[in-house]
Protein backbone atom coordinates (compact mmCIF):
# COMPACT_ATOMS: atom_id res chain seq x y z
CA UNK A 1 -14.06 12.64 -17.65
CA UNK A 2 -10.50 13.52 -16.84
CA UNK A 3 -8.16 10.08 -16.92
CA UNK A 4 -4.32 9.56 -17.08
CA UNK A 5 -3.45 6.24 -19.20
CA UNK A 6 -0.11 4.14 -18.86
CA UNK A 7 0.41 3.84 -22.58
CA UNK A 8 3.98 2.56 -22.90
CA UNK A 9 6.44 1.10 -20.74
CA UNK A 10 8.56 4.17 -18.76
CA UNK A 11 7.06 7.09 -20.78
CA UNK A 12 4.49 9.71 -19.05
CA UNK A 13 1.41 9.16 -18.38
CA UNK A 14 -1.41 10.67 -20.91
CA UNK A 15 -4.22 12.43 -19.89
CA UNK A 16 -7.20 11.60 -21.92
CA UNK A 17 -11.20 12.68 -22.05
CA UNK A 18 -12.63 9.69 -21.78
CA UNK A 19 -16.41 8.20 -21.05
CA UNK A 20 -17.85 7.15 -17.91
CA UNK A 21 -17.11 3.66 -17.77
CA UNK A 22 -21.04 1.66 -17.98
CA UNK A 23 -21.85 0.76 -14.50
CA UNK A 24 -22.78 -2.83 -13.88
CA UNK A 25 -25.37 -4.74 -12.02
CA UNK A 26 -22.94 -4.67 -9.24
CA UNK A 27 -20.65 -1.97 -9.90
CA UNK A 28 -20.15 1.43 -8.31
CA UNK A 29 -19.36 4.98 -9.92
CA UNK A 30 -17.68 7.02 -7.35
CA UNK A 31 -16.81 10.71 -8.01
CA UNK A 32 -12.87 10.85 -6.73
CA UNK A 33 -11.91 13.16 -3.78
CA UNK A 34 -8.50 12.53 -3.59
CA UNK A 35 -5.80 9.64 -4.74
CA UNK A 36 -2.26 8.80 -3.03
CA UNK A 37 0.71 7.54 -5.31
CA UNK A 38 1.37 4.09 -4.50
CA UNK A 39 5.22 2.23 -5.50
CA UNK A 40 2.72 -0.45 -6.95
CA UNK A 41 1.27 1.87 -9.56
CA UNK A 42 5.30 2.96 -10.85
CA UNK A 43 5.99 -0.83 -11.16
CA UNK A 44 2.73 -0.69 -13.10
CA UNK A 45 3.78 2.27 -15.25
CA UNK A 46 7.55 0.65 -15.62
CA UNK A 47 6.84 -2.78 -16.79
CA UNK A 48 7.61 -4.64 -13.61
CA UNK A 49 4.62 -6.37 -13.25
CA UNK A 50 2.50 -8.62 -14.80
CA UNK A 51 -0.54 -6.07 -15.76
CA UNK A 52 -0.35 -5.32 -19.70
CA UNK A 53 -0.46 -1.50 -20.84
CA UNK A 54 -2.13 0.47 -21.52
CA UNK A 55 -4.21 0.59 -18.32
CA UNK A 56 -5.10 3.55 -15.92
CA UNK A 57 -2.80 3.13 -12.45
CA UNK A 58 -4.03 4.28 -8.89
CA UNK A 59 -5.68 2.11 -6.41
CA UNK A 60 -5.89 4.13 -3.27
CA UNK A 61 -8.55 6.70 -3.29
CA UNK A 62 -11.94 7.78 -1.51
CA UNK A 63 -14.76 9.68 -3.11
CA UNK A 64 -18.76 10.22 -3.27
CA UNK A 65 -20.93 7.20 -4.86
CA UNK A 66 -22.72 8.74 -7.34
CA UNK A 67 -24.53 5.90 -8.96
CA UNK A 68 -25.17 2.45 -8.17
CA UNK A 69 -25.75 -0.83 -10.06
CA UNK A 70 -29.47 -2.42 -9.48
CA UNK A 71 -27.63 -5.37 -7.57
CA UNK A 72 -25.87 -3.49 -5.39
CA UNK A 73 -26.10 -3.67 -1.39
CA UNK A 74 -23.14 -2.70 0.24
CA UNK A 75 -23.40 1.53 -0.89
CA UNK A 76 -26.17 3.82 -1.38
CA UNK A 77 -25.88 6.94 -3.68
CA UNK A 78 -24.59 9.89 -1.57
CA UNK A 79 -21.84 7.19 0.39
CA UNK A 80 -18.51 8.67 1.36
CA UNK A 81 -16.04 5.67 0.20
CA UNK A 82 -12.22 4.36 0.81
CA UNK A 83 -11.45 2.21 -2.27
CA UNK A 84 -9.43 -1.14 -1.20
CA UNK A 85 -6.57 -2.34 -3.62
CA UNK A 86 -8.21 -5.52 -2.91
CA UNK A 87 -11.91 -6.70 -2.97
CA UNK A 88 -13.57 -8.41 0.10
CA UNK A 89 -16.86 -10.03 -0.99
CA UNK A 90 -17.34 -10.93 2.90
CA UNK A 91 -19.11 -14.23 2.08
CA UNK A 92 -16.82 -16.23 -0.02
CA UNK A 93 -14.33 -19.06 1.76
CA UNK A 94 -11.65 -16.98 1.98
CA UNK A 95 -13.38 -13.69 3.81
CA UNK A 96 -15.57 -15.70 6.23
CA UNK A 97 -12.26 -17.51 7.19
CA UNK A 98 -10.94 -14.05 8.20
CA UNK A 99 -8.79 -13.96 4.93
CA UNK A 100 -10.60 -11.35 2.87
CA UNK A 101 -7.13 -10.52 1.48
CA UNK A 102 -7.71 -13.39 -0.56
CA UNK A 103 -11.02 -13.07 -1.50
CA UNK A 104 -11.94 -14.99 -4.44
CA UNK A 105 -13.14 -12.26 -6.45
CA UNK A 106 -9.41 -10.64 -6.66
CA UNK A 107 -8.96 -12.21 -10.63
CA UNK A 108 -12.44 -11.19 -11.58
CA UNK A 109 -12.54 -7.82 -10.29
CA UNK A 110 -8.93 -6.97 -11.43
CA UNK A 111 -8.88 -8.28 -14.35
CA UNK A 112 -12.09 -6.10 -15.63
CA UNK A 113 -11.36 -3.92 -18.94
CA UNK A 114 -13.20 -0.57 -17.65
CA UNK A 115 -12.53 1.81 -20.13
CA UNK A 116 -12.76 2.49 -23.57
CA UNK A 117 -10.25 4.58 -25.48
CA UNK A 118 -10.75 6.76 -28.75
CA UNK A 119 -9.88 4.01 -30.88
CA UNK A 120 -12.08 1.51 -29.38
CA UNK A 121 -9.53 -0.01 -27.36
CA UNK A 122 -10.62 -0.97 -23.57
CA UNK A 123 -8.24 -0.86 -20.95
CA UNK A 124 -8.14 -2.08 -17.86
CA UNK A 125 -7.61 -0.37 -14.14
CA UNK A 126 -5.04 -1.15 -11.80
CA UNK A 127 -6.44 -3.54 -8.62
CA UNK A 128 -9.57 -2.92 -10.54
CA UNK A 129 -10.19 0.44 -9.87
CA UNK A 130 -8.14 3.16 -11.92
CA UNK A 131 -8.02 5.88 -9.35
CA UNK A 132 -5.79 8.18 -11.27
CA UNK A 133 -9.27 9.81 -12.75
CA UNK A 134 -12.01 12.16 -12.22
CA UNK A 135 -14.37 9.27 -11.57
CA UNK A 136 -13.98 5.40 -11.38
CA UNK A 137 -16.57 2.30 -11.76
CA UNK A 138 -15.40 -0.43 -9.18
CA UNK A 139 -17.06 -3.31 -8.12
CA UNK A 140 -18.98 -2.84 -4.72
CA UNK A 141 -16.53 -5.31 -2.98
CA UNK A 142 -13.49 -2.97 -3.42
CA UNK A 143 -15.68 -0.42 -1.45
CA UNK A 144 -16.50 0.46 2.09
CA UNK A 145 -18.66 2.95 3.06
CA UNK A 146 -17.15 5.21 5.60
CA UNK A 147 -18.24 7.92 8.43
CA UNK A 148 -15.18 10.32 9.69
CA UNK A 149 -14.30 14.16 9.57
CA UNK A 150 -10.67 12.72 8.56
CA UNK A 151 -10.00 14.89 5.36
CA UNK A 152 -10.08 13.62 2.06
CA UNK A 153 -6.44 13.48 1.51
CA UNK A 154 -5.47 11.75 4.69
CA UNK A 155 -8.30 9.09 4.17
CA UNK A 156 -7.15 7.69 0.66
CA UNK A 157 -4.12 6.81 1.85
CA UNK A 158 -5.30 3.98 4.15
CA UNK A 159 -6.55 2.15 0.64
CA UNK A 160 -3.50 0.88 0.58
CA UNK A 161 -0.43 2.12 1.63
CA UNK A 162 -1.17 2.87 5.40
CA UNK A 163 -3.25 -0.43 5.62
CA UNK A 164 -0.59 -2.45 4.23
CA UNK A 165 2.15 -1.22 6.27
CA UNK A 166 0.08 -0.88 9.38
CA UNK A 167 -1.30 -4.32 9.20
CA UNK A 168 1.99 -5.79 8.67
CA UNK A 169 3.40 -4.59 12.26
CA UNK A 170 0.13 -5.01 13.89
CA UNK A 171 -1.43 -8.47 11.91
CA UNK A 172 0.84 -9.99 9.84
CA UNK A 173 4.10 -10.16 12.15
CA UNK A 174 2.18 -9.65 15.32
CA UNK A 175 5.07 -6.94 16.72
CA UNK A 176 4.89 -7.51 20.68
CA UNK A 177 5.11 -4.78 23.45
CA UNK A 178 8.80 -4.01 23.94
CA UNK A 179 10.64 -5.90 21.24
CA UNK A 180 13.02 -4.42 18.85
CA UNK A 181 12.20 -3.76 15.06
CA UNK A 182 14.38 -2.68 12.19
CA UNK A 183 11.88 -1.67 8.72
CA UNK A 184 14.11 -1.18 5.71
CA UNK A 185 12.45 1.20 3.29
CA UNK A 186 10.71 4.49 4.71
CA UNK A 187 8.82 5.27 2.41
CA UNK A 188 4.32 6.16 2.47
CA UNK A 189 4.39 1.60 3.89
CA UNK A 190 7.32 1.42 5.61
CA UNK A 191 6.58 4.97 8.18
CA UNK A 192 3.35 3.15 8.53
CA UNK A 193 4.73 -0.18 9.41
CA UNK A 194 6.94 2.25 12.06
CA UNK A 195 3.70 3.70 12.98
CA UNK A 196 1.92 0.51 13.39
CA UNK A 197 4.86 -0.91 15.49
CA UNK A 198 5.28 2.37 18.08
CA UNK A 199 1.30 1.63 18.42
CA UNK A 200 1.89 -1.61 19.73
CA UNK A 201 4.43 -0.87 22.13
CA UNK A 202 7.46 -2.04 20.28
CA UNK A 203 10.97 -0.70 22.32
CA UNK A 204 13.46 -0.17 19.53
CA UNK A 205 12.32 0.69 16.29
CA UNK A 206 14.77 1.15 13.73
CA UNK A 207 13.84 2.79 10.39
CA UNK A 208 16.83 1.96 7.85
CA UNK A 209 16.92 4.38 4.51
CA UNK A 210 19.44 5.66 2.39
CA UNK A 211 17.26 9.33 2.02
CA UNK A 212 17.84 11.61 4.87
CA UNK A 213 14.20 12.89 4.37
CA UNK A 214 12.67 9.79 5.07
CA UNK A 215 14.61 8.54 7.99
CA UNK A 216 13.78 12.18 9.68
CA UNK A 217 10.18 11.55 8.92
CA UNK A 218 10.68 8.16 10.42
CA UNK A 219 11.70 9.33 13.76
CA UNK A 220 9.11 11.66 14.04
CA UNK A 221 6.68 8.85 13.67
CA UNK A 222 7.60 6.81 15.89
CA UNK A 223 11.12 5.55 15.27
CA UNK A 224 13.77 5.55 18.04
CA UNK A 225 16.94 5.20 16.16
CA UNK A 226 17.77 5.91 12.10
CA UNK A 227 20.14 3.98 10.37
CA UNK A 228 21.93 5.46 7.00
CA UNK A 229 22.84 1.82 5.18
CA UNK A 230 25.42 4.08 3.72
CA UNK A 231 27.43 4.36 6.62
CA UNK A 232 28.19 0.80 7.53
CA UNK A 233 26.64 -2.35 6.91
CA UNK A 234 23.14 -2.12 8.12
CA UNK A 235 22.51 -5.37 9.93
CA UNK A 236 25.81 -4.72 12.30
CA UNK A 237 24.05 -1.32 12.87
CA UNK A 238 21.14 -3.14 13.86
CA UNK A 239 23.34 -5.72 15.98
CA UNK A 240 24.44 -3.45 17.45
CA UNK A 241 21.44 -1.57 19.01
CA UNK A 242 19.88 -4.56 19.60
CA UNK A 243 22.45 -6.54 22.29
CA UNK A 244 24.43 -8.31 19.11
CA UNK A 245 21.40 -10.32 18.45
CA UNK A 246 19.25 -8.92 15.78
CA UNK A 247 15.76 -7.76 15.58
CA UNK A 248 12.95 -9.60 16.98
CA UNK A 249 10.91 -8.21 13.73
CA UNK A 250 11.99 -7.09 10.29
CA UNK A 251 10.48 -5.46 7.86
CA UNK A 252 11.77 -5.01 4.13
CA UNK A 253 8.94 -2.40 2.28
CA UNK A 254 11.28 -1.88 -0.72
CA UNK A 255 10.41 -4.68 -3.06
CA UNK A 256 14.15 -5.51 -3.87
CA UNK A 257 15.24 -9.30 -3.12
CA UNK A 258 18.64 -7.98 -2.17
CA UNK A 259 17.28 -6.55 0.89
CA UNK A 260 14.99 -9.24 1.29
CA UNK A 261 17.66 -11.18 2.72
CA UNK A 262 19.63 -8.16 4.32
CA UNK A 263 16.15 -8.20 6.27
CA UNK A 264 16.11 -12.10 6.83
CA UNK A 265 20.34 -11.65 8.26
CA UNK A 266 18.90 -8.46 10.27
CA UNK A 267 16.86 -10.68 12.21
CA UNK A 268 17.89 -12.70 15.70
CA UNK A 269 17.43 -16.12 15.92
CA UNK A 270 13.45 -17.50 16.01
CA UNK A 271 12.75 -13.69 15.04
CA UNK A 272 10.35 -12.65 12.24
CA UNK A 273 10.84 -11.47 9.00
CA UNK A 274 8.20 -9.99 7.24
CA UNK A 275 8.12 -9.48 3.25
CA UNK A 276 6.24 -5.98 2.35
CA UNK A 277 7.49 -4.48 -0.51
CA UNK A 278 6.87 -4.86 -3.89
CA UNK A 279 8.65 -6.67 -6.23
CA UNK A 280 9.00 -7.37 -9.95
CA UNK A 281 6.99 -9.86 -10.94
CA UNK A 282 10.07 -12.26 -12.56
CA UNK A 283 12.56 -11.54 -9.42
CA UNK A 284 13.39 -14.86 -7.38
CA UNK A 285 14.53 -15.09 -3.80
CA UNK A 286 17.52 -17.17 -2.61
CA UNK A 287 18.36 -17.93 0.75
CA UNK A 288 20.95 -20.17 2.83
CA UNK A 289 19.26 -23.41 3.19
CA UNK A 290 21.22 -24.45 6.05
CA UNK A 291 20.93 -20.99 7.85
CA UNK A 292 17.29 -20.62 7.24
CA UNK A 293 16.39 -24.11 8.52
CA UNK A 294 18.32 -23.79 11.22
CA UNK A 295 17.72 -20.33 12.60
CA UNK A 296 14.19 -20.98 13.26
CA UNK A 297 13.07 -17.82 11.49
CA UNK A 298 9.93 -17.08 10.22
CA UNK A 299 9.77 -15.91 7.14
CA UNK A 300 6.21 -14.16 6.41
CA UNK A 301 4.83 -12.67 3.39
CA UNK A 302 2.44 -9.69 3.90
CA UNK A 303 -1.05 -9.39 1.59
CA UNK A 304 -2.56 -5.62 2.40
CA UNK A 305 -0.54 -6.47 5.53
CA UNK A 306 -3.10 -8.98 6.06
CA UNK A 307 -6.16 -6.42 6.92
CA UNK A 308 -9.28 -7.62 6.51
CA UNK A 309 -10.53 -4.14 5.12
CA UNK A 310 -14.39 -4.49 6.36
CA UNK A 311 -13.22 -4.91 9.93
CA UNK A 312 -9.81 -3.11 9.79
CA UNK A 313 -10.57 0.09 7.86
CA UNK A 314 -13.13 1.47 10.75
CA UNK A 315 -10.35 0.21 13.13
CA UNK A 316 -7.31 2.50 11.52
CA UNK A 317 -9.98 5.44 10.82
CA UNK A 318 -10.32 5.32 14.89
CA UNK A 319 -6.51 5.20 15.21
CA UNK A 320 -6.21 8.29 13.17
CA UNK A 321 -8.97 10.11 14.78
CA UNK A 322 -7.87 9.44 18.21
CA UNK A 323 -4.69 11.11 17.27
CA UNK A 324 -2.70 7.26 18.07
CA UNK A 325 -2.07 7.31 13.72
CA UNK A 326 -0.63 10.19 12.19
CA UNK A 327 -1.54 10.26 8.50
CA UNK A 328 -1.17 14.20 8.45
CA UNK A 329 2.69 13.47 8.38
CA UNK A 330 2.45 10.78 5.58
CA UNK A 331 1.08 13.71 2.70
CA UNK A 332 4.66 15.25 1.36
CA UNK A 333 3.15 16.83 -1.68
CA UNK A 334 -0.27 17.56 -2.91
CA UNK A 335 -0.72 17.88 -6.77
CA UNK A 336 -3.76 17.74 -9.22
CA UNK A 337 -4.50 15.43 -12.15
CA UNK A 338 -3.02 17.63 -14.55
CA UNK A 339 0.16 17.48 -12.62
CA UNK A 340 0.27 13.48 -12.36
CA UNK A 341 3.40 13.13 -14.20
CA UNK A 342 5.11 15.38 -11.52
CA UNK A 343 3.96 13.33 -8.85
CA UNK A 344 4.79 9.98 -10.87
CA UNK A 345 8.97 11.93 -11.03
CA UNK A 346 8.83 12.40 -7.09
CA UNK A 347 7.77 8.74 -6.50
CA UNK A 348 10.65 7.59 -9.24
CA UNK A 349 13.04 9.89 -7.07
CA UNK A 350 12.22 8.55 -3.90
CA UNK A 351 11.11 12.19 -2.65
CA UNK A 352 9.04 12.82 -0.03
CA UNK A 353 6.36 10.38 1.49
CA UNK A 354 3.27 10.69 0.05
CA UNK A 355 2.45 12.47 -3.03
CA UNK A 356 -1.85 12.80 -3.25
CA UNK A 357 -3.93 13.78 -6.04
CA UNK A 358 -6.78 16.08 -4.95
């Protein structure tokens, strides 16, 4: 089968023949529809994290179960399936506590080596699953099994990207009917953390990006004002359409500490700042001791914006089908595997929202 490998640190991605990875006593091979392009898999492919190369990125994907191992329960053969960048067992301590975004089978299942290069070599798969193929083996616990006429394209993207960004507004920070919320970084998370906080009623939602494409695409989500950081300094633009105080909830979706805090000063007093995006896996974040004592923020990290993807995935698939999510506006750019390097360019260039593989 068809697979692109992250050989080296910043250089293209290689497309390789490779076998069908051997499916385990509870692994899955599912036959990929389609695959979305997630910021994760460039810091992946760039050396910002902490996965060694070569591996195969992609992590947000749905497809057809074409085999199963003899231990497996949770997917038959013939399944249509939305691959999770993270596994949820559903009986460990962590998913029966309504944490699943913790489960404890996150080091085992990312950390397997599922295919074998020409040399010999294996390689592993990014969140364990490697989507940027013609086929993957997963474990069953990075799989749901899913019924919807949503089309291929527009279902992989909740994997991840919607998910995370949706979750955050609606789980994570909780966003309240008629508050204010500023998201810096509109990108495939940050229109659906816009999304997820026009679904739940928010007032002023302001989405805060240096690319005139995205902030456009931003108000037509959901968004009531767009803010160009270029133009002045971004939290007085947010002051400033929120009464002088500050957001009730901020989002930063970038994965920069810089903005971290831009989104911690954005904030009013007691308000919520929520940490989305990304970032490189030896950047540290410094903040005022005395200011963030006394402001009585709350300063939230967000896991796959803290869905719990058995429960929440049938929940976002009813969004979207009731028309309440738009995921048709998310998909910017539609490519095929041969043209993975393209799409790799327009997610380095910050172009567009959602490049998919189909």
């Amino acid at each position: 089968m068809k697979v692109a490998i992250a050989e080296e640190v910043g250089k293209p991605l290689v497309l390789a023949d490779l076998p069908v990875p051997e499916v385990g006593p509870r692994d899955v091979l599912v036959r990929i529809a389609a695959s979305g392009l997630c910021h994760t898999d460039l810091h992946v492919i760039n050396g910002s994290s902490a996965l060694p190369l070569p591996i195969v990125p992609g992590h947000e994907a749905c497809g057809i179960v074409e085999e199963v191992g003899r231990e497996v329960r949770r997917v038959v053969v013939g399944d249509r399936v939305l691959a999770s960048v993270a596994p949820a067992c559903g009986s460990c301590w962590w998913c029966v506590n309504g944490m699943s975004n913790q489960c404890e089978l996150n080091p085992l299942v990312k950390a397997a080596q599922r295919f074998r290069l020409p040399d010999g070599r294996s390689v592993g798969a990014v969140c364990g699953c490697g989507t940027f193929a013609e086929a993957m083996v997963v474990h069953e616990a990075s799989l749901v099994p899913v019924q919807t006429g949503l089309s291929d394209e527009h279902l992989a993207l909740l994997g991840c990207g919607v998910t995370t960004g949706l979750g955050a507004a609606l789980i994570t920070a909780g966003v309240t009917p008629g508050s204010s919320v500023a998201v810096i970084g509109c990108g495939g998370v940050g229109q659906s953390v816009i999304q997820g906080a026009r679904i739940a009623g928010a007032a002023v939602i302001v989405a805060i990006d240096p690319v005139a494409e995205r902030r456009d695409s931003g108000l037509k989500v959901g968004a009531t004002h767009a803010v160009d950081p270029a133009d002045a300094d971004p939290i007085e633009q947010v002051r400033a359409l929120t009464s002088g105080r500050g957001a009730d909830f901020t989002f930063e979706v970038v994965g920069r500490t810089e903005l971290m805090v831009q989104a911690f000063d954005m904030a009013r007093q007691q308000g919520t700042v929520t940490l989305v995006g990304m970032p490189g896996v030896r950047d540290q974040l410094t903040l005022p001791a005395i200011r963030a004592v006394f402001s009585g923020k709350k300063l939230v990290g967000s896991v796959v914006g803290g869905a719990q993807i058995l429960r929440d995935f049938p929940r976002f698939i009813a969004l979207a089908e009731s028309g309440r999510l738009d995921l048709g506006s998310m998909v910017s750019r539609r490519i095929s595997l041969d043209d993975i390097n393209l799409g790799i360019d327009l997610l380095t260039r910050a172009e567009g929202v959602r490049t998919v593989v189909v």
